[in-house]
Protein backbone atom coordinates (compact mmCIF):
# COMPACT_ATOMS: atom_id res chain seq x y z
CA UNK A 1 -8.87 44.29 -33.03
CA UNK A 2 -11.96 43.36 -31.54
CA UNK A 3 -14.54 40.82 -32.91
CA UNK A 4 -18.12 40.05 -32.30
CA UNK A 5 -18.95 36.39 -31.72
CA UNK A 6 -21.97 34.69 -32.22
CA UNK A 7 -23.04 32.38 -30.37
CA UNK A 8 -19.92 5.53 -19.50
CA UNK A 9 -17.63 5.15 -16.79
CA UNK A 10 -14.39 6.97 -17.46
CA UNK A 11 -11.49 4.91 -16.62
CA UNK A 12 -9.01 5.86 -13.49
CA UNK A 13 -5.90 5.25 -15.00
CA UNK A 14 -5.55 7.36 -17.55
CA UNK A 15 -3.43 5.26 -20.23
CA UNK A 16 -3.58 7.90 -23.18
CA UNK A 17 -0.14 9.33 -24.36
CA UNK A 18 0.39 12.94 -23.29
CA UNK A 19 1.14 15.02 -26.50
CA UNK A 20 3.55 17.93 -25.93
CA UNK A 21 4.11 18.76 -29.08
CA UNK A 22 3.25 22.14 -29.62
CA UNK A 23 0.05 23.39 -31.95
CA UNK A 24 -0.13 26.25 -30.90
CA UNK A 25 -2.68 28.51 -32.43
CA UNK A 26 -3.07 25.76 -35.04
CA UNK A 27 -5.44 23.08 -33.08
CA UNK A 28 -6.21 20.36 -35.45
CA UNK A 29 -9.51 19.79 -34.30
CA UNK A 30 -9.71 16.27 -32.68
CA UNK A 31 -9.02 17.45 -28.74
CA UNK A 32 -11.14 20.22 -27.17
CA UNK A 33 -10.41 21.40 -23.57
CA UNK A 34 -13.51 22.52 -21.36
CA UNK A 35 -12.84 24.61 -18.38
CA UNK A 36 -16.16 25.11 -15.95
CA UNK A 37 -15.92 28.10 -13.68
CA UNK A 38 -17.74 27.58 -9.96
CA UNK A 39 -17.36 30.75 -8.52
CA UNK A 40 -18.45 30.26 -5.09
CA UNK A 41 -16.63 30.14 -1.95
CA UNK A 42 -17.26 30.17 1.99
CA UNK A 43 -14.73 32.26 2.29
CA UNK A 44 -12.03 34.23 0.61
CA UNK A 45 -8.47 33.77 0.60
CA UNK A 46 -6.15 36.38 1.47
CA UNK A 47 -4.26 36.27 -1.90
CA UNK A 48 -6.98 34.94 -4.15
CA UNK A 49 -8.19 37.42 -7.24
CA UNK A 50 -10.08 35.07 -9.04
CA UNK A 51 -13.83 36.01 -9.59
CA UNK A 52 -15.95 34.43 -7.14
CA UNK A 53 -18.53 34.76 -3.97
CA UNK A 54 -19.47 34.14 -0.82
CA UNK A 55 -23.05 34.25 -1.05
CA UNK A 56 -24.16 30.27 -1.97
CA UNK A 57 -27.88 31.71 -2.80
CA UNK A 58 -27.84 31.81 -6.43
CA UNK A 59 -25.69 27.96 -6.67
CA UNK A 60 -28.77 26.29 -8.27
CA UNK A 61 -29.62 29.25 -10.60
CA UNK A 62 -26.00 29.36 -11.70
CA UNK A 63 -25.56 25.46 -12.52
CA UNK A 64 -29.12 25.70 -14.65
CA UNK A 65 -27.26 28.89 -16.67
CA UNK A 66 -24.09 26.94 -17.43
CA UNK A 67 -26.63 23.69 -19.08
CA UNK A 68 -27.79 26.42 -21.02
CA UNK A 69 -24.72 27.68 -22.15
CA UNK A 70 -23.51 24.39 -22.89
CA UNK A 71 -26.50 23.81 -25.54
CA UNK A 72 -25.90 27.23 -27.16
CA UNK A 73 -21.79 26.18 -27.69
CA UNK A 74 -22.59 23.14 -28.87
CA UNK A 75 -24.28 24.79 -31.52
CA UNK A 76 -21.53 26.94 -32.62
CA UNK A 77 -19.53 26.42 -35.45
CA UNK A 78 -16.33 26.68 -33.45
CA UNK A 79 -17.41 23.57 -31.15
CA UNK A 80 -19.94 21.51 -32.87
CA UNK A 81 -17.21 19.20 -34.48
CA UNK A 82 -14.52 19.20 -31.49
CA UNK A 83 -14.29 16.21 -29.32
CA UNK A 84 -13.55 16.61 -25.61
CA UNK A 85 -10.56 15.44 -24.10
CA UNK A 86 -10.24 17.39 -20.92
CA UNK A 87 -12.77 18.88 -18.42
CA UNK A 88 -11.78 21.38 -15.56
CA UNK A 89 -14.29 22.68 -12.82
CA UNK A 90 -12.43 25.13 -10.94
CA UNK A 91 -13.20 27.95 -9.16
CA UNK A 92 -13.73 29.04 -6.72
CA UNK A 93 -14.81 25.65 -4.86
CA UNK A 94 -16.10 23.09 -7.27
CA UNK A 95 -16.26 20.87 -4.16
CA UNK A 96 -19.76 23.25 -3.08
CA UNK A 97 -21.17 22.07 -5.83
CA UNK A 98 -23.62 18.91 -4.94
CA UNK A 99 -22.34 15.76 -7.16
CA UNK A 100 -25.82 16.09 -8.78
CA UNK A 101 -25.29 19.21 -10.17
CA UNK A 102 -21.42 17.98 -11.55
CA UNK A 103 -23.30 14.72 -12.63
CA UNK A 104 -25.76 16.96 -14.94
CA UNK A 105 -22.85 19.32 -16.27
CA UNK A 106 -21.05 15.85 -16.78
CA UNK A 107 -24.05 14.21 -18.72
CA UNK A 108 -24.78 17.50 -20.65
CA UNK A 109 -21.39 17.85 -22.04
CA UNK A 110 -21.51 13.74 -22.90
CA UNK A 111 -25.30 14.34 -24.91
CA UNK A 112 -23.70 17.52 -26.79
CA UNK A 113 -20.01 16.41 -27.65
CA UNK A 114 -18.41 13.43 -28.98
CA UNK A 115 -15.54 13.02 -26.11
CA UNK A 116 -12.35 10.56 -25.87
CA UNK A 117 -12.47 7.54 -24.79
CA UNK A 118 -9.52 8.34 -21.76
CA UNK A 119 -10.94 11.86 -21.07
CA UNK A 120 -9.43 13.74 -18.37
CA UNK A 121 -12.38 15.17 -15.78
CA UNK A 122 -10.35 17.38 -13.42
CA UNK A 123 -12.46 18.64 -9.75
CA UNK A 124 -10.73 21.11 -7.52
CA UNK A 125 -11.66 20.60 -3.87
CA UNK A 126 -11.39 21.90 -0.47
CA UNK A 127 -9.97 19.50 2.11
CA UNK A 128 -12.64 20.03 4.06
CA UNK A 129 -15.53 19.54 1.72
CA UNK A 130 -14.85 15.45 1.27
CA UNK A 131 -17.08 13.12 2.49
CA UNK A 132 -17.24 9.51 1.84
CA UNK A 133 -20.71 10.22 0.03
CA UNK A 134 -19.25 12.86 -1.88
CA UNK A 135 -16.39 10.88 -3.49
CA UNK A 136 -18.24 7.92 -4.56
CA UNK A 137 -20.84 10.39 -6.24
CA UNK A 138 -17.45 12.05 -8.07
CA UNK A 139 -16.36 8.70 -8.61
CA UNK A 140 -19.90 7.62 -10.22
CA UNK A 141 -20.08 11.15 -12.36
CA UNK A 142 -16.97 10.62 -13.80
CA UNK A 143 -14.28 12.79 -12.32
CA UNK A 144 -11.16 11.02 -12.24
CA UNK A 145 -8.64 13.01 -11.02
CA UNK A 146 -8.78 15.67 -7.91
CA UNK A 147 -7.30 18.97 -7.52
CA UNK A 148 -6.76 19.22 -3.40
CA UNK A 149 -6.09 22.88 -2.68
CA UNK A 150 -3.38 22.01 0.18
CA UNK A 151 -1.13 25.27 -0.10
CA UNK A 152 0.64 24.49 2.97
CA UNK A 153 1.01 21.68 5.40
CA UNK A 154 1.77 24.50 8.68
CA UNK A 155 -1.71 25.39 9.91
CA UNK A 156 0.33 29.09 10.92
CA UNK A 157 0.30 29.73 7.35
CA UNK A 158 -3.52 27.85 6.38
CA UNK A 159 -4.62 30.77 8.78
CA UNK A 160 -2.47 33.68 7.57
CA UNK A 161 -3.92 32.62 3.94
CA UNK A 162 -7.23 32.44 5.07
CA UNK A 163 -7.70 28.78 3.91
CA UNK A 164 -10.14 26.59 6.12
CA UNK A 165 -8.75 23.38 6.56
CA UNK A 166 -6.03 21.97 8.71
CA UNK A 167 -2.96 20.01 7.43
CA UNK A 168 -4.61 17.27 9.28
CA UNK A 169 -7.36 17.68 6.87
CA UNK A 170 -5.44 17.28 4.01
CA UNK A 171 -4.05 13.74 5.28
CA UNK A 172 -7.47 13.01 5.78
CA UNK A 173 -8.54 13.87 2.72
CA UNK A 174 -5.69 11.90 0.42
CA UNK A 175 -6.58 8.59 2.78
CA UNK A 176 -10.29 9.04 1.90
CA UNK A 177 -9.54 9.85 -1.77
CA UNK A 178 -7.83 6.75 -2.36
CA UNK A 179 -10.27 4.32 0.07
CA UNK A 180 -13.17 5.28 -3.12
CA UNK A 181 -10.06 4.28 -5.76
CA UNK A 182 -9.31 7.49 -6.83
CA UNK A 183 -5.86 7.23 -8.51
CA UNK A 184 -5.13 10.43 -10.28
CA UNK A 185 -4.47 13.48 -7.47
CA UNK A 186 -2.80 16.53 -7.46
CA UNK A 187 -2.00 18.83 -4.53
CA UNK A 188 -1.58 22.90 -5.69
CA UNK A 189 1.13 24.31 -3.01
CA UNK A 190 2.30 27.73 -2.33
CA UNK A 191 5.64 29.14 -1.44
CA UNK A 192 6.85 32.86 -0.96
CA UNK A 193 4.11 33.34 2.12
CA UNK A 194 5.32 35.96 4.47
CA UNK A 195 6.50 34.72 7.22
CA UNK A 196 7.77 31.74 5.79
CA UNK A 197 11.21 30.07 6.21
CA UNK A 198 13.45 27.66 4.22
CA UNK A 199 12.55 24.73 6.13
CA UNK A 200 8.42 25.41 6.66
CA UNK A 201 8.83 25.03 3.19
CA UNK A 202 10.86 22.16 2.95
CA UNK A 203 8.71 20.30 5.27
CA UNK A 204 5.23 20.89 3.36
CA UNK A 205 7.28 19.64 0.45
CA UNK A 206 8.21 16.46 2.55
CA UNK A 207 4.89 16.59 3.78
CA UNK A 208 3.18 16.29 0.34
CA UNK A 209 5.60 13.35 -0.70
CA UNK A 210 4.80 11.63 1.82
CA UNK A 211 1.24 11.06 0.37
CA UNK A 212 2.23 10.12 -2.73
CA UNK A 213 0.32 12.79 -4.79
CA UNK A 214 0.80 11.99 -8.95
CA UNK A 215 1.11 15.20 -9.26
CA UNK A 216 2.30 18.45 -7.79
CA UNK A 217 1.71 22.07 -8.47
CA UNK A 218 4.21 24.49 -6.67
CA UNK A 219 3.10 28.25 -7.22
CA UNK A 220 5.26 31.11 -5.91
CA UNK A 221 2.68 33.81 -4.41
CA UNK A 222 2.14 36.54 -6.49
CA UNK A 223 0.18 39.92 -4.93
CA UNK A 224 -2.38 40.67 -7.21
CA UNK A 225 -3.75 44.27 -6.54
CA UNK A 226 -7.07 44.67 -4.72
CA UNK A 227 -7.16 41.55 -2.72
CA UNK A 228 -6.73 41.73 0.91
CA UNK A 229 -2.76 40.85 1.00
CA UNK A 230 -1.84 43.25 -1.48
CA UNK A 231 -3.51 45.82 1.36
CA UNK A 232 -1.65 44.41 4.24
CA UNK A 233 1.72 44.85 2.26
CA UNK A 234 0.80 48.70 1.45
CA UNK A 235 0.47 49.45 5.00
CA UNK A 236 3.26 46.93 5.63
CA UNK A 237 1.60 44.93 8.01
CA UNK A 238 3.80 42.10 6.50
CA UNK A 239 6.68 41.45 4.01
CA UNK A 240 7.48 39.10 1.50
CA UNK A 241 10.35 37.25 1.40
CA UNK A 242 13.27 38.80 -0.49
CA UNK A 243 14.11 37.18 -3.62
CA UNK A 244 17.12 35.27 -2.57
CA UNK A 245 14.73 33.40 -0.10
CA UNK A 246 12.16 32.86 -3.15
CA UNK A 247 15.47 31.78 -5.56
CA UNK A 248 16.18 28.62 -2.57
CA UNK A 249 12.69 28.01 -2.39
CA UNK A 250 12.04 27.57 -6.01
CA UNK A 251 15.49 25.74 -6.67
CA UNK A 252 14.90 23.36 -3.56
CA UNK A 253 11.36 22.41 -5.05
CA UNK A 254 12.94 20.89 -7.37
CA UNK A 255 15.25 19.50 -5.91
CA UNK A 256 12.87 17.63 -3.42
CA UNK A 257 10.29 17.02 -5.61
CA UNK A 258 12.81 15.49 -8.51
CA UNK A 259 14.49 13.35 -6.05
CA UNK A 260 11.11 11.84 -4.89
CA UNK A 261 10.48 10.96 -8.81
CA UNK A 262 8.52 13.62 -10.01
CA UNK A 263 9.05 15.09 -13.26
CA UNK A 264 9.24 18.53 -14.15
CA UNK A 265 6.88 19.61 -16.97
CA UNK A 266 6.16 22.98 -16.76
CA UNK A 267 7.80 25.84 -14.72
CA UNK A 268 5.79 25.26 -11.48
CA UNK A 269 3.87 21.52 -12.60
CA UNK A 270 5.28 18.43 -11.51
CA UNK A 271 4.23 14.97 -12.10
CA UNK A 272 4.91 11.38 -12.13
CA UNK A 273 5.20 9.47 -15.11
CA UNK A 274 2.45 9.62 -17.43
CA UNK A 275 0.36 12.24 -15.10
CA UNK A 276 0.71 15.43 -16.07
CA UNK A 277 -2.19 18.06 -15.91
CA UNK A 278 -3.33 17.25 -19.96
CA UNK A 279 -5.64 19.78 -19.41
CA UNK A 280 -3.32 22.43 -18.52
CA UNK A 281 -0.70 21.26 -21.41
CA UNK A 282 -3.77 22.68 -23.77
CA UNK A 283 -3.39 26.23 -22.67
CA UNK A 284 0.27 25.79 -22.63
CA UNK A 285 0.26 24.27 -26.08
CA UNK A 286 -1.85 26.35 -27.68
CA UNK A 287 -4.57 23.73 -27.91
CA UNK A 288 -8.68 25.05 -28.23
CA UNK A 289 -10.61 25.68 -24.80
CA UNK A 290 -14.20 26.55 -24.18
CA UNK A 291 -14.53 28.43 -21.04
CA UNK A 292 -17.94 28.03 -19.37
CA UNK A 293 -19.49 29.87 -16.39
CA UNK A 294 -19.06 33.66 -15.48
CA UNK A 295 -15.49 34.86 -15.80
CA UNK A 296 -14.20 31.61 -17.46
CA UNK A 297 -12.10 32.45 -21.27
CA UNK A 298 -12.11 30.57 -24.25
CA UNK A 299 -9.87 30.13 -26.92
CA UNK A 300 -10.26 29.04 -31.02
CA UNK A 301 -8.08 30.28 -33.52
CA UNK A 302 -8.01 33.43 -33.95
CA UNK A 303 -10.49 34.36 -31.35
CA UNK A 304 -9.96 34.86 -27.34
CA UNK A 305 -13.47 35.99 -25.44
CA UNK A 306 -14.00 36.18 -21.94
CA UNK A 307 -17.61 35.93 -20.35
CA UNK A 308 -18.83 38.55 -17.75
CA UNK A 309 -16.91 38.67 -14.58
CA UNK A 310 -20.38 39.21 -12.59
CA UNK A 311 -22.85 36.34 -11.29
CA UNK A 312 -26.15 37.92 -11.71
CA UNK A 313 -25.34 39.40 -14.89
CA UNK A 314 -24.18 36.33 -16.36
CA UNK A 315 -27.30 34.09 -15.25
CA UNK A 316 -29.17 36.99 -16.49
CA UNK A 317 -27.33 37.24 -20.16
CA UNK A 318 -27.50 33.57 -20.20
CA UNK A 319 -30.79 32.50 -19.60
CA UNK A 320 -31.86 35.65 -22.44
CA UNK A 321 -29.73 34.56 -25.07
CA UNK A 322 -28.03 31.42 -24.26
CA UNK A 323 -24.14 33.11 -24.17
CA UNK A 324 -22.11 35.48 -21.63
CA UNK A 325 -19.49 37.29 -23.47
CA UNK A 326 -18.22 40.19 -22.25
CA UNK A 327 -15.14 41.63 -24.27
CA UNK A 328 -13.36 39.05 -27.45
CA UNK A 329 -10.39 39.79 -29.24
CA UNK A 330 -9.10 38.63 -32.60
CA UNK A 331 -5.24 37.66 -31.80
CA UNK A 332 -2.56 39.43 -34.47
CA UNK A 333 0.56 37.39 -35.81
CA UNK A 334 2.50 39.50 -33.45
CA UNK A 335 0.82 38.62 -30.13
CA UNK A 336 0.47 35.07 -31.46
CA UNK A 337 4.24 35.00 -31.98
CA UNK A 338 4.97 36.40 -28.43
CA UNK A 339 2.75 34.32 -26.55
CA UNK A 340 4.29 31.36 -28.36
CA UNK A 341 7.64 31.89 -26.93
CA UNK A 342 6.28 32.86 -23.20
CA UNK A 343 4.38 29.75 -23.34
CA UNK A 344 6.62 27.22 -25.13
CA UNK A 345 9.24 28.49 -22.74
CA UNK A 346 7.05 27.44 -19.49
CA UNK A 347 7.49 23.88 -20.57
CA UNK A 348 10.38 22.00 -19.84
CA UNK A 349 10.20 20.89 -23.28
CA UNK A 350 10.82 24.62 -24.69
CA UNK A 351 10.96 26.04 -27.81
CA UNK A 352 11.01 24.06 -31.20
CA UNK A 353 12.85 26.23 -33.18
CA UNK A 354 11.83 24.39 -36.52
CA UNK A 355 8.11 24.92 -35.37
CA UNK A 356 8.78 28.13 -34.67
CA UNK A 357 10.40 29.30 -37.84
CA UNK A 358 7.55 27.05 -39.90
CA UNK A 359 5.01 29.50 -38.01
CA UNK A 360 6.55 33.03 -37.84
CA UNK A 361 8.56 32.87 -40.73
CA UNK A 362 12.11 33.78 -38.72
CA UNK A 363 14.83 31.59 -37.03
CA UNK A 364 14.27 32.77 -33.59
CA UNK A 365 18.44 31.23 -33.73
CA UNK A 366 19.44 34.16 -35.78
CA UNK A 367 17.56 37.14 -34.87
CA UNK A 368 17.77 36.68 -31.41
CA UNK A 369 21.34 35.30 -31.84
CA UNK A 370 23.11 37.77 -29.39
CA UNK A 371 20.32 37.47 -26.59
CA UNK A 372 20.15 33.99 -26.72
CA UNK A 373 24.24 33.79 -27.06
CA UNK A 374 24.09 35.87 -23.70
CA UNK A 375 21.73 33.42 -21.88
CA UNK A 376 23.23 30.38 -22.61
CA UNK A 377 26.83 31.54 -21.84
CA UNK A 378 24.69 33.11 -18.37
CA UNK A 379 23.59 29.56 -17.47
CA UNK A 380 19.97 30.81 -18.32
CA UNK A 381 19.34 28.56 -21.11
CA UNK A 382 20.16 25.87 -23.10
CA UNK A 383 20.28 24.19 -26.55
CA UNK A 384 19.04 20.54 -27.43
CA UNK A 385 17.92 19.01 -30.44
CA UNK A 386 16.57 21.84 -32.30
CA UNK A 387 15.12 23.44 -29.19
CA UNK A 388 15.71 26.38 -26.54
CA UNK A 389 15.01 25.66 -23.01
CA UNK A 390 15.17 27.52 -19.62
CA UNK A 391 17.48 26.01 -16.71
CA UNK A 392 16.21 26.35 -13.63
CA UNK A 393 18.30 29.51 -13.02
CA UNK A 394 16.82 31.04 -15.80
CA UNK A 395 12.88 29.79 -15.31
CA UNK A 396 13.24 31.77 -11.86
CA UNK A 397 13.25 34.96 -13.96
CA UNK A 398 11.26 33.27 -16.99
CA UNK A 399 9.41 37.47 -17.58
CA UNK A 400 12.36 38.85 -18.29
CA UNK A 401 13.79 36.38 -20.48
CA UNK A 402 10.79 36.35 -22.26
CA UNK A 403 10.46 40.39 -22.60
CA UNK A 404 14.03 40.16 -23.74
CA UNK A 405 13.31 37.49 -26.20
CA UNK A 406 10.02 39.30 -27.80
């Protein structure tokens, strides 16, 4: 079904409980998420099918059309009343964005929404982007935490990816991070790259502990069609690893990164105490999310619209009527109830089977009795206090056990 829609200093340490409870598709109103889409880059990664650009031209035109877009949501019915808990520029590279024009985004958002008092401001950055002026400025906007794109600590497989830093830079960047007090960062790493061995892998994961990150993402590459990689595997130029190689890889991620103190949250999210990605835990929860800037979704009950996967279209749309939506959906009970299970599933937490039955009317329990009888005796899954969770054997093929389970 489709649906037409219409249009201070934040503190380092960020002291607010993380809620995990699940609402999903039931946000009670006093946390909004806000994800800001920069979609320009220097250059583009091998693997990368996010929306973005490599023409920097249009970067002051596009900041002006996301002010304006954040005047016309703040207007909306959906928005007007939410307060913001979370902020997310990614990309893209936020980090080509001047700190001017992620101070006025900051200080637009703070004149049109009430926001919490411990809210989360997220940046992703290039390595190489960070100067000493440049994280003071983030510092004095309000971004607390730091999103390092590292993806691999062996500059072999930086190039293969097309990423532009060094591992080098990435040490440099952690040490100048934390000389401007910066006490909230996360490193995103990759694993699966071909070419890759057991132990490259092991030793970016070493690597990355070493600096003392608060919080880790570990993402197995996935080939997403029309991006350069998926073109060098059709004329098999490379291979991937075989899926016994990506099975040790995934299982000694956690291993390494558990035994170093991190906590596992979420399938590939890992944090220490107290850090996990709250902004993150909204998609996964089922929380509300206003997605600005071309390309970026949003999400309130029952609605899910996406704006216009194009830059000059969207500064163009924007600046005429103050919005950039290009295709919205009205969710049914049945996609609601499937994306409940893929995504309470993700969590270490899993699923509340109490919440589930209060929402969907069924005890998952009993009419899934035989599948979920099968999984558990399989060492896939497990029971606990009212709730179904994957082991790690079983979030390695989390798809399937969620296609079975829906």
């Amino acid at each position: 079904m489709t649906l037409l829609l219409s249009g201070q200093q934040i503190p380092l340490w960020l002291t607010a409980p993380v809620d995990l409870s699940l609402g999903f598709f039931y946000n009670n109103g006093v946390a909004l998420s806000v994800y800001i889409h920069v979609p320009f880059c220097r250059t583009k990664c091998v693997y990368c099918d996010f929306y973005s650009v490599t023409d920097l031209t249009a970067t002051r035109a596009y900041h002006d059309s996301l002010l304006k877009e954040i005047q016309y949501h703040a207007k909306d019915v959906r928005c007007r009343d939410e307060t913001i808990d979370t902020v997310f520029f990614g990309g893209g590279t936020p980090s080509l964005s001047s700190p001017a024009q992620v101070d006025r985004i900051v200080k637009a958002l703070w004149k049109q929404f009430e926001h919490t008092q411990y809210a989360e401001l997220t940046l992703e950055a290039n390595p190489d982007d960070l100067t000493d002026q440049i994280a003071e400025r983030w510092r004095d906007c309000g971004i607390n935490r730091i999103s390092l794109g590292v993806q691999s600590f062996r500059d072999s497989e930086l190039v293969f990816l097309g990423r532009r830093h060094s591992s080098a830079a990435v040490d440099r960047a952690s040490d100048l991070l934390r000389s401007h007090d910066f006490r909230n960062i996360s490193f995103d790493l990759i694993y699966g790259v071909p070419g890759q061995t057991l132990e490259s892998w092991r030793e970016s994961l070493m690597r990355a502990t070493e600096l003392c990150p608060e919080h880790l993402s570990a993402y197995c590459l996935t080939v997403e069609s029309g991006t350069p990689l998926h073109g060098m595997i059709a004329r098999r130029e490379v291979n991937l690893p075989d899926d016994e190689l990506l099975r040790d890889m995934f299982f000694l991620t956690i291993e390494t990164l558990t035994s170093s103190g991190y906590h596992q949250y979420e399938i590939s999210n890992f944090a220490l105490p107290g850090f996990e990605c709250r902004h993150n835990l909204a998609y996964w929860t089922g929380r509300s999310y206003l997605g600005l800037g071309a390309a970026a979704a949003s999400y309130f009950h029952p609605a899910r619209w996406k704006n216009i996967s194009d830059l000059s279209r969207y500064i163009a749309e924007v600046n005429s009527t103050g919005c950039a939506i290009g295709e919205a959906e009205a969710l049914d009970a049945e996609t609601m109830r499937r994306e409940y299970v893929m995504l309470s599933l993700r969590l270490t937490q899993g699923l509340d089977c109490v919440d589930y039955a209060k929402k969907f009317g069924e005890d998952i329990r009993k009419t899934r009795s035989e599948i979920i009888g099968a999984l558990i005796a399989n060492g896939m899954m497990k029971r606990y206090d009212g709730h179904l969770t994957l082991t790690p054997a079983g979030m390695f093929v989390s798809d399937e056990i969620v296609t079975r389970l829906t």
